[in-house]
Protein backbone atom coordinates (compact mmCIF):
# COMPACT_ATOMS: atom_id res chain seq x y z
CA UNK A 1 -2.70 -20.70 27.48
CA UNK A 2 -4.26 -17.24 26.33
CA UNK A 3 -7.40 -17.74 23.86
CA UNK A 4 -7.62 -15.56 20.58
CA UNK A 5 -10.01 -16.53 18.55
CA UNK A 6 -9.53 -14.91 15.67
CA UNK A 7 -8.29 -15.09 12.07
CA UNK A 8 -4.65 -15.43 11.44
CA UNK A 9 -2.19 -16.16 8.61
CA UNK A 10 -2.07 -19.44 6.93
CA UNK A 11 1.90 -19.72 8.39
CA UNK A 12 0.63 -18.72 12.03
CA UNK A 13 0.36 -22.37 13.41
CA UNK A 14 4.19 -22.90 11.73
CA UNK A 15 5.50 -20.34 13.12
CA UNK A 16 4.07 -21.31 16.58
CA UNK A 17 4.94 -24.58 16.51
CA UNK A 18 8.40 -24.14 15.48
CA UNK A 19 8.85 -21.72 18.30
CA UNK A 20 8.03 -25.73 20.76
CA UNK A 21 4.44 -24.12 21.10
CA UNK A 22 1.44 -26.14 21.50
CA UNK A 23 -1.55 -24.42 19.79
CA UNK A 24 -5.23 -25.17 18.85
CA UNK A 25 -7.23 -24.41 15.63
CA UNK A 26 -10.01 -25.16 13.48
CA UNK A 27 -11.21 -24.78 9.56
CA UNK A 28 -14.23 -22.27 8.99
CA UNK A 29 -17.28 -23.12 6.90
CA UNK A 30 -16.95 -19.95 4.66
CA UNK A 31 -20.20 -18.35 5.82
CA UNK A 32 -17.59 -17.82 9.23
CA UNK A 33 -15.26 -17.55 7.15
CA UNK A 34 -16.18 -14.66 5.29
CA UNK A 35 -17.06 -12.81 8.89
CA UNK A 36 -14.17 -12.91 10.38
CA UNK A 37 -12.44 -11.42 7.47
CA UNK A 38 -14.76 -8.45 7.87
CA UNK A 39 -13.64 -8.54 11.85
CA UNK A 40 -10.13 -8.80 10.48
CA UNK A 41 -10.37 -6.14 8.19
CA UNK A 42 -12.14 -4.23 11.08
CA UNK A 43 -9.07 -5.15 13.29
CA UNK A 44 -6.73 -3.80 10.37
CA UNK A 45 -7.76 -0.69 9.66
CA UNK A 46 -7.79 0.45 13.93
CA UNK A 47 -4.36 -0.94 13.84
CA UNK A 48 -3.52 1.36 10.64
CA UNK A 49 -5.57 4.50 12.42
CA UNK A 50 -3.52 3.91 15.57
CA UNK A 51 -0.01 3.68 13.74
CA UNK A 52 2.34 6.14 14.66
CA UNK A 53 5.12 5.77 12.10
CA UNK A 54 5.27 5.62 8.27
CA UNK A 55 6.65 1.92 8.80
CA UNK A 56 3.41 1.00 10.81
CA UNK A 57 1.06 2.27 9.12
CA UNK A 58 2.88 0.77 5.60
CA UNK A 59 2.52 -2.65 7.54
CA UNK A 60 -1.22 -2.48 8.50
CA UNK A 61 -2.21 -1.37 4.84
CA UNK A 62 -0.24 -4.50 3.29
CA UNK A 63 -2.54 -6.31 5.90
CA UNK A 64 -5.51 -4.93 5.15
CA UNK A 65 -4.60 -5.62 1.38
CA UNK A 66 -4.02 -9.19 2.30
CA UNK A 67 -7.67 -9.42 3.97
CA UNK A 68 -8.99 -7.27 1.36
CA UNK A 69 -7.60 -10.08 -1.93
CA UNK A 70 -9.26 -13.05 0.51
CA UNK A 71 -12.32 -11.02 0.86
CA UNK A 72 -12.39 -10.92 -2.84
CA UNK A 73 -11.92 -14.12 -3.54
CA UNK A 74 -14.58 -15.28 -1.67
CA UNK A 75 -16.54 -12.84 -3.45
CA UNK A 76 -15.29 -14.81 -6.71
CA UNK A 77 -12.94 -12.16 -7.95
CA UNK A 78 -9.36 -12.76 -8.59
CA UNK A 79 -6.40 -9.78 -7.14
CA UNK A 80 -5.93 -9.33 -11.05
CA UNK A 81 -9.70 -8.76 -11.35
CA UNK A 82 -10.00 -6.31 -8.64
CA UNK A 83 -6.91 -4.22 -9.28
CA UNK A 84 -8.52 -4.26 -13.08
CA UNK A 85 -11.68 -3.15 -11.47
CA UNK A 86 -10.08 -0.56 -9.14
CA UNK A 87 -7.87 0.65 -12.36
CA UNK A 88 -11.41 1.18 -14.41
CA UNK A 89 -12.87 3.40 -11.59
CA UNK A 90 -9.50 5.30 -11.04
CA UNK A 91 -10.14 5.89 -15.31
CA UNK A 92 -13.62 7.20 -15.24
CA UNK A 93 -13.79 8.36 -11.62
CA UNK A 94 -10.12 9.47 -10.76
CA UNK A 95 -8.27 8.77 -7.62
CA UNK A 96 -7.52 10.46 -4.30
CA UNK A 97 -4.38 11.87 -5.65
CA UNK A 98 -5.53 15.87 -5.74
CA UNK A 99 -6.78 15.61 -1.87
CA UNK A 100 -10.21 16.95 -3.02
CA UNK A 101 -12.94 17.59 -0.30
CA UNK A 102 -16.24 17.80 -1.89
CA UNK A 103 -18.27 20.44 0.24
CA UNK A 104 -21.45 21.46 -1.49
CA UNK A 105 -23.13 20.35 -4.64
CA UNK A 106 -26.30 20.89 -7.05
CA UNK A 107 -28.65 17.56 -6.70
């Protein structure tokens, strides 16, 4: 039986089982927890650098979204609270729509 040991889905263990699979897993404390959804996110983003297609890469970002709304709930912030708080930046900061590369400025 090949050993992972790493994050997954909540649905994972389902979906193996259902497929006559036997499986092993365990709860983290949250201090674990909370690392191996920076390894996940870590895992995440190389699978979106290494995507070839538009489909791919679409995939890896929803993951990395999923990790991300964990990561911030840990962090006691709610999706609504962080897409508020990413909205509020966009407003005074902008966003990444322009494709702007910042190359020398006055400090």
């Amino acid at each position: 039986m090949p050993v992972y040991n790493k994050l997954v889905r909540d649905l994972i263990p389902n979906i193996i089982g259902a497929q006559g699979k036997k499986y092993t897993i365990k709860t983290l404390d949250m201090e674990t927890y909370i690392i191996e959804l920076r390894k996940k996110l870590q895992e995440e983003h190389q699978e979106y650098i290494s995507a070839e297609t538009d489909q791919e890469a679409s995939e890896e970002l929803a993951d990395m979204l999923e990790v991300i709304y964990a990561l911030a709930t840990v962090h006691g912030v709610t999706e609504q609270e962080l897409n508020q708080l990413r909205s509020e930046k966009a407003q005074k900061r902008g966003r990444f729509k322009e494709r702007i590369i910042l190359i020398e400025a006055e400090v």
